[in-house]
C-alpha atoms as a PDB file:
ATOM      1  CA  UNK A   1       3.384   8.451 -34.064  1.00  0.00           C
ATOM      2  CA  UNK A   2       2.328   4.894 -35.204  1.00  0.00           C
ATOM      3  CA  UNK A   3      -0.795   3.548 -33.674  1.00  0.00           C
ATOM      4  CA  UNK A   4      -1.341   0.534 -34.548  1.00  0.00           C
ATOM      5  CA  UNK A   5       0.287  -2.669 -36.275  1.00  0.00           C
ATOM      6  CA  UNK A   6      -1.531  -5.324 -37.691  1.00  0.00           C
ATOM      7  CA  UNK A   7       0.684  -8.682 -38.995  1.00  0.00           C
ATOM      8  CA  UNK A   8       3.623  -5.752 -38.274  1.00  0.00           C
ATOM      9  CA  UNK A   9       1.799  -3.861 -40.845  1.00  0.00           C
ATOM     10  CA  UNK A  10       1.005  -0.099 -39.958  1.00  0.00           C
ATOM     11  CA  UNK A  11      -3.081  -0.173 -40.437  1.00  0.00           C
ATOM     12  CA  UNK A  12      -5.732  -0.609 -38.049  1.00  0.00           C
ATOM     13  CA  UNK A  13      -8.242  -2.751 -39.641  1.00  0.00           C
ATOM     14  CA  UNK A  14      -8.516  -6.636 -39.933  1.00  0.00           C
ATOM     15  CA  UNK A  15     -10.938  -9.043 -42.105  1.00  0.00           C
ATOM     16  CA  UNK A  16     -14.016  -9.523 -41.658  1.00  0.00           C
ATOM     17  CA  UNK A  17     -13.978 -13.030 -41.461  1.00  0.00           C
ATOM     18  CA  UNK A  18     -11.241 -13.005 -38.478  1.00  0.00           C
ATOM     19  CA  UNK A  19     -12.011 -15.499 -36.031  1.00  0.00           C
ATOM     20  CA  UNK A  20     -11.795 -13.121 -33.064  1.00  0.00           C
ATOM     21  CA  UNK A  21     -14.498 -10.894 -34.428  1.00  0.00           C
ATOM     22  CA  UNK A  22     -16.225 -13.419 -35.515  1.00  0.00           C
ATOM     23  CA  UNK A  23     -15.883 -15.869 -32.369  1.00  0.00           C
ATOM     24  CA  UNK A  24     -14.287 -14.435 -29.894  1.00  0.00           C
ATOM     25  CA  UNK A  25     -11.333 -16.536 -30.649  1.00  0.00           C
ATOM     26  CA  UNK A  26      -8.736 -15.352 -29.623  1.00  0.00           C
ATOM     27  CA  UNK A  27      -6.621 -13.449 -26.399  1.00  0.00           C
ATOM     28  CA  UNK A  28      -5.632 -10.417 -25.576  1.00  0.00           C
ATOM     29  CA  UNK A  29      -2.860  -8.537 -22.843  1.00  0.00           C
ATOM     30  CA  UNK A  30      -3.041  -5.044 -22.184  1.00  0.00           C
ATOM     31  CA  UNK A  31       0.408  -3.287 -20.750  1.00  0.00           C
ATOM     32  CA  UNK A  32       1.558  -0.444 -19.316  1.00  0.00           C
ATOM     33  CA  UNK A  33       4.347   1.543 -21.356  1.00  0.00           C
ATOM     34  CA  UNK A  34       6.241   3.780 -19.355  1.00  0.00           C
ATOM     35  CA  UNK A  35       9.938   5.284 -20.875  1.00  0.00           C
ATOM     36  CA  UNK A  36       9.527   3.670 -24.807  1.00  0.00           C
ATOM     37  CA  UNK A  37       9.214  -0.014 -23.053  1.00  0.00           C
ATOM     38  CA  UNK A  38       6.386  -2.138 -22.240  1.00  0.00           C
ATOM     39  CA  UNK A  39       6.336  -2.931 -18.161  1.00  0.00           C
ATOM     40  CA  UNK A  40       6.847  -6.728 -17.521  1.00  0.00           C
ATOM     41  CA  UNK A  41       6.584  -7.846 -20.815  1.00  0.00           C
ATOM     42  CA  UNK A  42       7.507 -11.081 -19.770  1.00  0.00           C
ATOM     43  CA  UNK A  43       5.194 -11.745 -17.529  1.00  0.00           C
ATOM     44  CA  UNK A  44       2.301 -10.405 -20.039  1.00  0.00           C
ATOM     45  CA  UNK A  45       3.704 -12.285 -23.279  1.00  0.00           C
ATOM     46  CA  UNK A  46       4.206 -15.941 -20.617  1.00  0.00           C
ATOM     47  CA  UNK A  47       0.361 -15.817 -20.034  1.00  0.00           C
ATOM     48  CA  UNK A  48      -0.519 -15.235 -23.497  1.00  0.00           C
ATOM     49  CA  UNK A  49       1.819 -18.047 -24.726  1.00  0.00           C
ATOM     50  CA  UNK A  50       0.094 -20.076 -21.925  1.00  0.00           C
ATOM     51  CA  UNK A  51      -3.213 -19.388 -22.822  1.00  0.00           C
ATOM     52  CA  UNK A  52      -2.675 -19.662 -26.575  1.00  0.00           C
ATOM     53  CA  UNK A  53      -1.293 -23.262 -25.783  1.00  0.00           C
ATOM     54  CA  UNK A  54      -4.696 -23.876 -24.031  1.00  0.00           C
ATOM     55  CA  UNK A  55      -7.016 -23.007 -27.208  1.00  0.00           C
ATOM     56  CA  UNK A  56      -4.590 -24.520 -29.523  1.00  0.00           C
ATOM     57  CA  UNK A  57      -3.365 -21.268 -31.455  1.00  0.00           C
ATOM     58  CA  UNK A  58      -0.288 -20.812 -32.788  1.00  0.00           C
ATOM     59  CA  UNK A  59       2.023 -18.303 -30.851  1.00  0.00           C
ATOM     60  CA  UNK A  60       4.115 -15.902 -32.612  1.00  0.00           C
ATOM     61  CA  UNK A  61       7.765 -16.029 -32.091  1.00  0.00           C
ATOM     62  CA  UNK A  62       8.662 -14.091 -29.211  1.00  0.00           C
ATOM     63  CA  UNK A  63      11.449 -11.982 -30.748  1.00  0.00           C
ATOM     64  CA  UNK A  64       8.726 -11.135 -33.515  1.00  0.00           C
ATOM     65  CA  UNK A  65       6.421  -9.535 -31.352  1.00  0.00           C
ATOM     66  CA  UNK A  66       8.850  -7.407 -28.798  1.00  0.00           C
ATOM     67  CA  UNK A  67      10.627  -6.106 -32.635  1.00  0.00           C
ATOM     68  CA  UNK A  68       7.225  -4.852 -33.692  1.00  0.00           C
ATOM     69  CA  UNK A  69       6.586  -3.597 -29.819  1.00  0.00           C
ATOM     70  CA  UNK A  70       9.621  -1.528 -29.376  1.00  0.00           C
ATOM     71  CA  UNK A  71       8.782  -0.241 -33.092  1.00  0.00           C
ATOM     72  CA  UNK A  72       5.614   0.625 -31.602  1.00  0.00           C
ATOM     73  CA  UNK A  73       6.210   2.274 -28.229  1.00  0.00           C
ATOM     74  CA  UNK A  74       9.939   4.001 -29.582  1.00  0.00           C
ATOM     75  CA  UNK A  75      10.156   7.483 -28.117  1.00  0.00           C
ATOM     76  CA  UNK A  76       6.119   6.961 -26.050  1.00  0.00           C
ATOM     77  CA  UNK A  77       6.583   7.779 -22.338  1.00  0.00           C
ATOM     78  CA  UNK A  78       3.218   7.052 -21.288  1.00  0.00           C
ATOM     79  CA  UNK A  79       0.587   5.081 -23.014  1.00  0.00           C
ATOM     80  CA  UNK A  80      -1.602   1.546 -22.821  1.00  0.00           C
ATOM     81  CA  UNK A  81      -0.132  -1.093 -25.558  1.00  0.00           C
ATOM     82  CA  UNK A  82      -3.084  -3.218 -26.208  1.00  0.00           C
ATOM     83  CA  UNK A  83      -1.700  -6.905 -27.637  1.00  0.00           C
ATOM     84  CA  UNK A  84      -3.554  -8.936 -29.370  1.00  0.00           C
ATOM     85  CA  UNK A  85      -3.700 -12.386 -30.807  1.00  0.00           C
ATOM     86  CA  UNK A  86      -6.620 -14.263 -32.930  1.00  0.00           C
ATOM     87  CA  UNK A  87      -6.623 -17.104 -34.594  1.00  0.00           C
ATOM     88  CA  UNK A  88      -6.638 -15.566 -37.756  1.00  0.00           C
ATOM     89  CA  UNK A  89      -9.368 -15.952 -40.879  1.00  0.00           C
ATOM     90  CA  UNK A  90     -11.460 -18.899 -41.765  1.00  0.00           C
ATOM     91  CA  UNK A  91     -14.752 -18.477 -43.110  1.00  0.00           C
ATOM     92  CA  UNK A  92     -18.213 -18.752 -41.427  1.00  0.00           C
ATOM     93  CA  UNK A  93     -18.342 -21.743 -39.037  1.00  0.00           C
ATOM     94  CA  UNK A  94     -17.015 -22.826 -35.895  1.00  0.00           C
ATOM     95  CA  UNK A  95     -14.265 -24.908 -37.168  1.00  0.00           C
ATOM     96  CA  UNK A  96     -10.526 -23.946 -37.196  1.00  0.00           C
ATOM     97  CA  UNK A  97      -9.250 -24.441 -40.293  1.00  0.00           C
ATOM     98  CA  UNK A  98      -6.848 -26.863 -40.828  1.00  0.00           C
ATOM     99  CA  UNK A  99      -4.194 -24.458 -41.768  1.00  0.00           C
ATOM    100  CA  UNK A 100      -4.394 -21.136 -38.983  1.00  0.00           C
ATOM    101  CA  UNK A 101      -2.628 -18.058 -39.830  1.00  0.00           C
ATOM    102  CA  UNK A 102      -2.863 -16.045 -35.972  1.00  0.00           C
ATOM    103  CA  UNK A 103      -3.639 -12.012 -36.722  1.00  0.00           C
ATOM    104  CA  UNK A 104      -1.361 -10.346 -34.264  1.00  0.00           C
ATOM    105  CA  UNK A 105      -2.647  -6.855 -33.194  1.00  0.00           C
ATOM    106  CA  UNK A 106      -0.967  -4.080 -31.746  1.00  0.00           C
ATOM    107  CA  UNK A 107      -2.570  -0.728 -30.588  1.00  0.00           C
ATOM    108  CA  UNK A 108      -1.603   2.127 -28.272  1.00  0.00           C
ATOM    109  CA  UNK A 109      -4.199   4.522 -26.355  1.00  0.00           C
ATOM    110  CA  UNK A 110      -3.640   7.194 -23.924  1.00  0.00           C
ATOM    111  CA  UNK A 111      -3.006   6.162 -20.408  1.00  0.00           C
ATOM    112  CA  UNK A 112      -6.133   6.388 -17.649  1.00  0.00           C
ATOM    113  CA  UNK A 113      -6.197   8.951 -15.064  1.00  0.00           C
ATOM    114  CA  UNK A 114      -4.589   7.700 -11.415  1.00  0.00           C
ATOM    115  CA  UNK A 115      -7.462   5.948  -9.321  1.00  0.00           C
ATOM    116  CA  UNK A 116      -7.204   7.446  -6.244  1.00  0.00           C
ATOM    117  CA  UNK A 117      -9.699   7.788  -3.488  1.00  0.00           C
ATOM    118  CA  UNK A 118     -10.772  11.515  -1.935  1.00  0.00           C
ATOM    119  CA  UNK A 119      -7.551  11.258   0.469  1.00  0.00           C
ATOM    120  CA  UNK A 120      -5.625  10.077  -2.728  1.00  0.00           C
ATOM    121  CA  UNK A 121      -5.287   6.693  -0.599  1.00  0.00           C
ATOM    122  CA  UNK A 122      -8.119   4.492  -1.455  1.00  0.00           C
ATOM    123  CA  UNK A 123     -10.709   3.612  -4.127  1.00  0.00           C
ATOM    124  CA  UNK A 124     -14.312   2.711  -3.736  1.00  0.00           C
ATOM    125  CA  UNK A 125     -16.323  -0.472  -5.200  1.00  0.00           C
ATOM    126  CA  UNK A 126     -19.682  -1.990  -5.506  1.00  0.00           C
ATOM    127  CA  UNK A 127     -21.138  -5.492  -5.648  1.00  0.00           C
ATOM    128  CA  UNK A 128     -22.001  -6.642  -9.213  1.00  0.00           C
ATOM    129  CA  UNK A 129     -25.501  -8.326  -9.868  1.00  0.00           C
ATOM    130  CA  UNK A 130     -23.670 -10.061 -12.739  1.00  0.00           C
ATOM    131  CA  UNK A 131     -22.523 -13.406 -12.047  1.00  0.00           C
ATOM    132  CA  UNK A 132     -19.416 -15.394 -13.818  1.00  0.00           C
ATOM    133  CA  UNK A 133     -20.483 -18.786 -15.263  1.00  0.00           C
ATOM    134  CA  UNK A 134     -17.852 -21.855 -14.662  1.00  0.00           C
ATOM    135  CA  UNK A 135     -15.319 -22.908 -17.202  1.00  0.00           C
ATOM    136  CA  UNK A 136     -12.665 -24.573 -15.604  1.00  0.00           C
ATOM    137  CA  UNK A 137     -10.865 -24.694 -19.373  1.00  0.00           C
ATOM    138  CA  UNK A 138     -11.102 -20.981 -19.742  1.00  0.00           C
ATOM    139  CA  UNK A 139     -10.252 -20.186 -16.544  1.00  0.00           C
ATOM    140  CA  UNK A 140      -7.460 -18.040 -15.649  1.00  0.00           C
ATOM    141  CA  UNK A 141      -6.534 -16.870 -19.349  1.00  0.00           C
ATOM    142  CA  UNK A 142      -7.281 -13.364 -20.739  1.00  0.00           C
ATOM    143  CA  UNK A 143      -9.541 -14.452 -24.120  1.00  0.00           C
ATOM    144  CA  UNK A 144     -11.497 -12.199 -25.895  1.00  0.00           C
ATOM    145  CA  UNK A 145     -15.046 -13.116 -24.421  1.00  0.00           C
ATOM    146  CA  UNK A 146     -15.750 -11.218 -22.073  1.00  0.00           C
ATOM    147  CA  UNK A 147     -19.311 -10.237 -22.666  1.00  0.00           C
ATOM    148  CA  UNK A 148     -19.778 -11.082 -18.707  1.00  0.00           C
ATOM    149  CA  UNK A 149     -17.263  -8.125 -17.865  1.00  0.00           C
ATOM    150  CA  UNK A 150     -19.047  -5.586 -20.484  1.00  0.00           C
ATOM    151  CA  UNK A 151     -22.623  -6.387 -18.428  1.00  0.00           C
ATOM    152  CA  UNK A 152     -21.513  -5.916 -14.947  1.00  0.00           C
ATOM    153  CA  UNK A 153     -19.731  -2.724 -15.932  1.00  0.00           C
ATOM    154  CA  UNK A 154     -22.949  -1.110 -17.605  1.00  0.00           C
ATOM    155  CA  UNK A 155     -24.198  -1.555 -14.013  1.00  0.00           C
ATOM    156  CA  UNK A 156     -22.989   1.814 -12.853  1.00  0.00           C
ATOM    157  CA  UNK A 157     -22.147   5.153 -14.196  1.00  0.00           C
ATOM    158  CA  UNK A 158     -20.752   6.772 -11.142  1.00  0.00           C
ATOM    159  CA  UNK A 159     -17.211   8.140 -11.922  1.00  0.00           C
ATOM    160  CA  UNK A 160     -16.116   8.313  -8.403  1.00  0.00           C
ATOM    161  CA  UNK A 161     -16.219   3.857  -8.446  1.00  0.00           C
ATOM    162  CA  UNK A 162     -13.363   2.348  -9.540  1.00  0.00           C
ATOM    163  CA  UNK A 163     -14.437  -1.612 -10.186  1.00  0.00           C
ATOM    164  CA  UNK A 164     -17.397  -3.961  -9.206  1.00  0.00           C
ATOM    165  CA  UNK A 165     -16.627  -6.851  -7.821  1.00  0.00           C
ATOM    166  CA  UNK A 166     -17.974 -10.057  -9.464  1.00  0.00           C
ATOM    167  CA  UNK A 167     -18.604 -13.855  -7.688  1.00  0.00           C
ATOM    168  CA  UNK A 168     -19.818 -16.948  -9.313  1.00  0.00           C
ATOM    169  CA  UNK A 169     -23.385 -18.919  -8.941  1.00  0.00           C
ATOM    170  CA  UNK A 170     -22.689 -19.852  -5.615  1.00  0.00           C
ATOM    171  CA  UNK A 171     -21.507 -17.211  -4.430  1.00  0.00           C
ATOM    172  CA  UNK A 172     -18.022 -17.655  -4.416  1.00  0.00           C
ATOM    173  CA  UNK A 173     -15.907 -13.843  -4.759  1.00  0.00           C
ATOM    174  CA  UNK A 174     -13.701 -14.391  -7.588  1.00  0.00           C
ATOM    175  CA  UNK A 175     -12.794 -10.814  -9.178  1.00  0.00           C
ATOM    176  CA  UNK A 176     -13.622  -7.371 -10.444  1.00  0.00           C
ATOM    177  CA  UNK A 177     -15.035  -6.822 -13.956  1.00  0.00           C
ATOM    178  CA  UNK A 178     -10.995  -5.415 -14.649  1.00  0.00           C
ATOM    179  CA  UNK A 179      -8.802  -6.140 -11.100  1.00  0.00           C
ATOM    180  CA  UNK A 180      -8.145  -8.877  -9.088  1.00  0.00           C
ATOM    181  CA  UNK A 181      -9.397  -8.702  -5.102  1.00  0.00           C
ATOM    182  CA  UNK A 182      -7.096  -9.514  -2.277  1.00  0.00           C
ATOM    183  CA  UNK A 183      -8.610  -9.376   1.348  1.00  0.00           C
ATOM    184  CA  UNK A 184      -6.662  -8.663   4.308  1.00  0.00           C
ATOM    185  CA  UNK A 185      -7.107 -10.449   7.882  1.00  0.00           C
ATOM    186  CA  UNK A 186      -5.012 -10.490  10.875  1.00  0.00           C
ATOM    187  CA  UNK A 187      -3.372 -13.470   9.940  1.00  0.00           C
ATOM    188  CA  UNK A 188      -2.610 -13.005   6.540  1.00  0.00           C
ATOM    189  CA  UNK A 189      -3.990 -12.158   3.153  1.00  0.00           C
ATOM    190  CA  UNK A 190      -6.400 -14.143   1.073  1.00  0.00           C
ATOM    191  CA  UNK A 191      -7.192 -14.162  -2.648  1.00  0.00           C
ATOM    192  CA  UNK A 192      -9.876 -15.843  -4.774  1.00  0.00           C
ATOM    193  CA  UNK A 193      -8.831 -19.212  -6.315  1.00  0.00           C
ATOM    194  CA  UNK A 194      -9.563 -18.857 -10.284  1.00  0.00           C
ATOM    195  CA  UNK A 195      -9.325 -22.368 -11.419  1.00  0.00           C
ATOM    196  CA  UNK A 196     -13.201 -22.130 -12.387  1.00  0.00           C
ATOM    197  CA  UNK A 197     -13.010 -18.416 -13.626  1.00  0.00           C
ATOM    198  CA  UNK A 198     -11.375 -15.329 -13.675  1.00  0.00           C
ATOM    199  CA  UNK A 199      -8.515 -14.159 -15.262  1.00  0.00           C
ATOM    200  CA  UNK A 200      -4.997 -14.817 -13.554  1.00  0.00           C
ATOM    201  CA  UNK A 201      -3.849 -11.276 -13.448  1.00  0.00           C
ATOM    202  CA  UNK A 202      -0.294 -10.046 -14.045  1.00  0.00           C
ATOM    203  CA  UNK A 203       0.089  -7.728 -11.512  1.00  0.00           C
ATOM    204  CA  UNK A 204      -1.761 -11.092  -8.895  1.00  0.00           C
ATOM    205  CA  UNK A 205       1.313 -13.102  -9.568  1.00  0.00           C
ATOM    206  CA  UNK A 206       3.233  -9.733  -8.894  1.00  0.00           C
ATOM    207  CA  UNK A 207       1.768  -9.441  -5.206  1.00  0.00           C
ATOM    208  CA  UNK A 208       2.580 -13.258  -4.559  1.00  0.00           C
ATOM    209  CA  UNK A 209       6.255 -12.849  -5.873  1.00  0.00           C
ATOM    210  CA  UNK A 210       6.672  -9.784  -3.705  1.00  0.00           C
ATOM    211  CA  UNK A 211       4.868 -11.376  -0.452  1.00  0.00           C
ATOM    212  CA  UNK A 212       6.958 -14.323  -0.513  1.00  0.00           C
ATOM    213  CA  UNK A 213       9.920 -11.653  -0.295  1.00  0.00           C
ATOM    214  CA  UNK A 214       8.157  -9.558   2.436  1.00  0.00           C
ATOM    215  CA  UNK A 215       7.627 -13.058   4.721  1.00  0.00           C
ATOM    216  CA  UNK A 216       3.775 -12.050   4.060  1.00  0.00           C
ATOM    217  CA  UNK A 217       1.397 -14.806   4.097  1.00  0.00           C
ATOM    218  CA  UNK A 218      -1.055 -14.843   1.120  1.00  0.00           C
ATOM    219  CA  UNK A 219      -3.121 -17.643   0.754  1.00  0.00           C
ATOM    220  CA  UNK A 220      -5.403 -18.696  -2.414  1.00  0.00           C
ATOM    221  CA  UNK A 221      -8.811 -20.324  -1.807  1.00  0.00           C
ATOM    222  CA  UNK A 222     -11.783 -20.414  -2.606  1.00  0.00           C
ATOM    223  CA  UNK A 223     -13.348 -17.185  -0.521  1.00  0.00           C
ATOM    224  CA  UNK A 224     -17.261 -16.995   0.063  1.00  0.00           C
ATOM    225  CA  UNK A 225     -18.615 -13.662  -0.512  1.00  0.00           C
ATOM    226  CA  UNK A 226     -19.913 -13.218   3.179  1.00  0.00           C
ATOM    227  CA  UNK A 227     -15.799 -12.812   3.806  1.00  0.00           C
ATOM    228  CA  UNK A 228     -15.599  -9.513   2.674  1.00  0.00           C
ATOM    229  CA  UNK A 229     -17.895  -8.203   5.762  1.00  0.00           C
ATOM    230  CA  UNK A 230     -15.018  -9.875   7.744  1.00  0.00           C
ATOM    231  CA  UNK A 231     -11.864  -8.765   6.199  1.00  0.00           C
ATOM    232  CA  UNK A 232      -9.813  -5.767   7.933  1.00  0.00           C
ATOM    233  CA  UNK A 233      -9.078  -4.348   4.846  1.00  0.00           C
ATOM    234  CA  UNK A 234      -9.271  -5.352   0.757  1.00  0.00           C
ATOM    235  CA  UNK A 235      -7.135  -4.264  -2.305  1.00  0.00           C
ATOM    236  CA  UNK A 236      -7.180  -4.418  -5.771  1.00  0.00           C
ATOM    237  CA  UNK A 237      -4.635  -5.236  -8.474  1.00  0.00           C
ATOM    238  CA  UNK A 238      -4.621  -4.358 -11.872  1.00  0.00           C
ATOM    239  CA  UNK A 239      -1.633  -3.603 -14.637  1.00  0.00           C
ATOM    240  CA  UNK A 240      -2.817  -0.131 -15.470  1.00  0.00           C
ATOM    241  CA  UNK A 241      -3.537   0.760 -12.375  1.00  0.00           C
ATOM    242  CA  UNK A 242      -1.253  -1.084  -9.915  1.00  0.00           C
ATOM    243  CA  UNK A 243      -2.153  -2.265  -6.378  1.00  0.00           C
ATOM    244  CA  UNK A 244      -5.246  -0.270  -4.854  1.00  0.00           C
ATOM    245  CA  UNK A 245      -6.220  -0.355  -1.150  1.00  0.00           C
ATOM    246  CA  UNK A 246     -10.240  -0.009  -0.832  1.00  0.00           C
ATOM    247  CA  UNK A 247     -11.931   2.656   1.407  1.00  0.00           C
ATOM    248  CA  UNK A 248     -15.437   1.478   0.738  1.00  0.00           C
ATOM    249  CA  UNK A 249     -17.187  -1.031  -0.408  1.00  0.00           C
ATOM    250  CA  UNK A 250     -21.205  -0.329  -1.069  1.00  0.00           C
ATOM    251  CA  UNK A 251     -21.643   1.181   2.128  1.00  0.00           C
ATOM    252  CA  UNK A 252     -18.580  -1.019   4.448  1.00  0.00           C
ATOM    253  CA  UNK A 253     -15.963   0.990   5.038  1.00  0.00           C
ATOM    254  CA  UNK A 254     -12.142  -0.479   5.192  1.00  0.00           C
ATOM    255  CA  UNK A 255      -9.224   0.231   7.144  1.00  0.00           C
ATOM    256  CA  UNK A 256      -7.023   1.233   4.330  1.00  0.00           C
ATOM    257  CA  UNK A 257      -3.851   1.144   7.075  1.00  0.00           C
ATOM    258  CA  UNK A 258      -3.920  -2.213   7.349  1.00  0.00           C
ATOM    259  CA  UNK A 259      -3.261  -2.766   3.578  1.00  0.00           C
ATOM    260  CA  UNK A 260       0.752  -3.706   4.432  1.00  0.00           C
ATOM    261  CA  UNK A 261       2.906  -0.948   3.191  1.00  0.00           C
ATOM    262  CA  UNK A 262       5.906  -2.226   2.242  1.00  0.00           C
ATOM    263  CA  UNK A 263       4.036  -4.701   0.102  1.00  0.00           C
ATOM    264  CA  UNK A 264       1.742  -1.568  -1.466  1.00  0.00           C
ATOM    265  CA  UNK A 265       5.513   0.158  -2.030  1.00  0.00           C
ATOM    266  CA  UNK A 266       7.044  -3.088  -3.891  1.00  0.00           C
ATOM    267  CA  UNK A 267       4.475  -4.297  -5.773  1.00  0.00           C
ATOM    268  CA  UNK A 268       3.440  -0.439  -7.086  1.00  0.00           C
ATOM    269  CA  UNK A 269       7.062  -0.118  -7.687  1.00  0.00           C
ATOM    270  CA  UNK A 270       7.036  -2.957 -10.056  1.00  0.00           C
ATOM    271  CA  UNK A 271       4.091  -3.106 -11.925  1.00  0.00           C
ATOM    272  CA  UNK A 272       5.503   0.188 -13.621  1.00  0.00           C
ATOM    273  CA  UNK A 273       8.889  -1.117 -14.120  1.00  0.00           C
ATOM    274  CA  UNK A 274       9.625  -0.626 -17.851  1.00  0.00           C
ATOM    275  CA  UNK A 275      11.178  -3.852 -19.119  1.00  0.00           C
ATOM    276  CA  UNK A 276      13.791  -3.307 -22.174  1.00  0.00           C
ATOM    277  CA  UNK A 277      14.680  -5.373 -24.932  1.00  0.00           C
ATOM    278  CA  UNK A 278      17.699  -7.629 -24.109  1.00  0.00           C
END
């Protein structure tokens, strides 16, 4: 089994003077496979076009990348495809080069275990100390700094916690260090804004395609942290793990119920929905 293409080459090393080691420069998507496909691929490969548009790197032809993906995942019935996308070489310095050559990485890894809470409903989370700083350009793409994410996680070891949920300076809930938060109240459902940071998740957009169907109202704003004491119930969304109702955060306890249903049924129904090549 192939485990990793780099440039559509099978080897899983890259320069040393890459500009996403170096620099951070770069993004990255990381996908459920499920049945030899990627799961919405299109979704996943639209937000890294986007957000290579946004930091000026070239994007790799579409068809290029889902050839070397289906070479990747042929025959894999389970796994995490990890995707890739630098801006290539170019020396010490912060300056692109005037000529970039994008290194396009590919690399599978063994699915994670089901989050489930201990009624195999509902996970548990905890505040993070860790703050995210404002950058209304790097906001809502998945680059490849994320040295704010790697802090707040080394902030607990417990196995039995799923995520940590993150705000900004002033206090403003924005995300986990690896899900997007959705809070339920009795007239709808309400979701962080991210147009100052955090990552505009795959599986988010997911939850607003399938509330629209539902007749759900799901509202994005900016959300003060003091919210979540008021909320009846929270979830979390994430494209390994799918949509999560919350039992407990810290010491508040949720009404998982009042997560809607048939929104938890669509929305885990699709996220896992492998997408084949057309």
């Amino acid at each position: 089994m192939k485990v990793a293409l780099v440039n559509g080459q099978e080897r899983a090393v890259v320069s040393i003077e890459d500009r996403g080691l170096l620099y951070g420069d770069g993004l990255f998507e990381t996908i459920a496979v499920r049945g030899g496909a990627p799961c919405r691929w299109s979704a996943h490969f639209a937000r890294m076009a986007r957000g290579a548009e946004r930091l000026g790197i070239p994007c790799p032809d579409a068809q290029l990348i889902r050839s070397e993906v289906d070479a990747l995942v042929d025959g894999i019935e389970h796994a995490v495809l990890r995707l890739t996308l630098t801006r290539g070489g170019g020396g010490r310095g912060y300056r692109a080069p005037d000529v970039q050559l994008p290194t396009r990485i590919l690399a599978l890894y063994p699915s994670p275990a089901p989050e489930v809470g201990p009624n195999n409903s509902a996970v548990q989370l905890r505040l993070c100390h860790t703050r995210l700083g404002e950058n209304p350009l790097l906001a809502g793409i998945k680059h490849l700094n994320r040295l704010e994410q790697v802090l707040a996680r080394s902030e607990w070891q417990r196995p039995e916690i799923t995520d940590g949920l993150m705000t900004d300076y002033q206090g403003h809930l924005i995300c986990g260090t690896m899900t997007n938060v959705f809070l339920v109240f009795d007239d709808g459902i309400v979701t962080p804004a991210l147009d100052r940071c955090g990552v505009v998740g795959t599986t988010r957009s997911l939850v607003f395609e399938c509330a629209a169907v539902l007749g759900i109202p799901l509202a994005e704003r900016e959300v003060p942290s003091a919210e979540l004491w008021r909320a009846q119930a929270l979830f979390v969304t994430n494209s390994l793990l799918g949509m999560l109702p919350v039992a407990r955060l810290e010491s508040w306890e949720y009404d998982d119920r009042a997560v809607p249903a048939p929104l938890l049924a669509r929305v885990n129904q699709g996220v896992f929905q492998p997408e084949m090549p057309t």
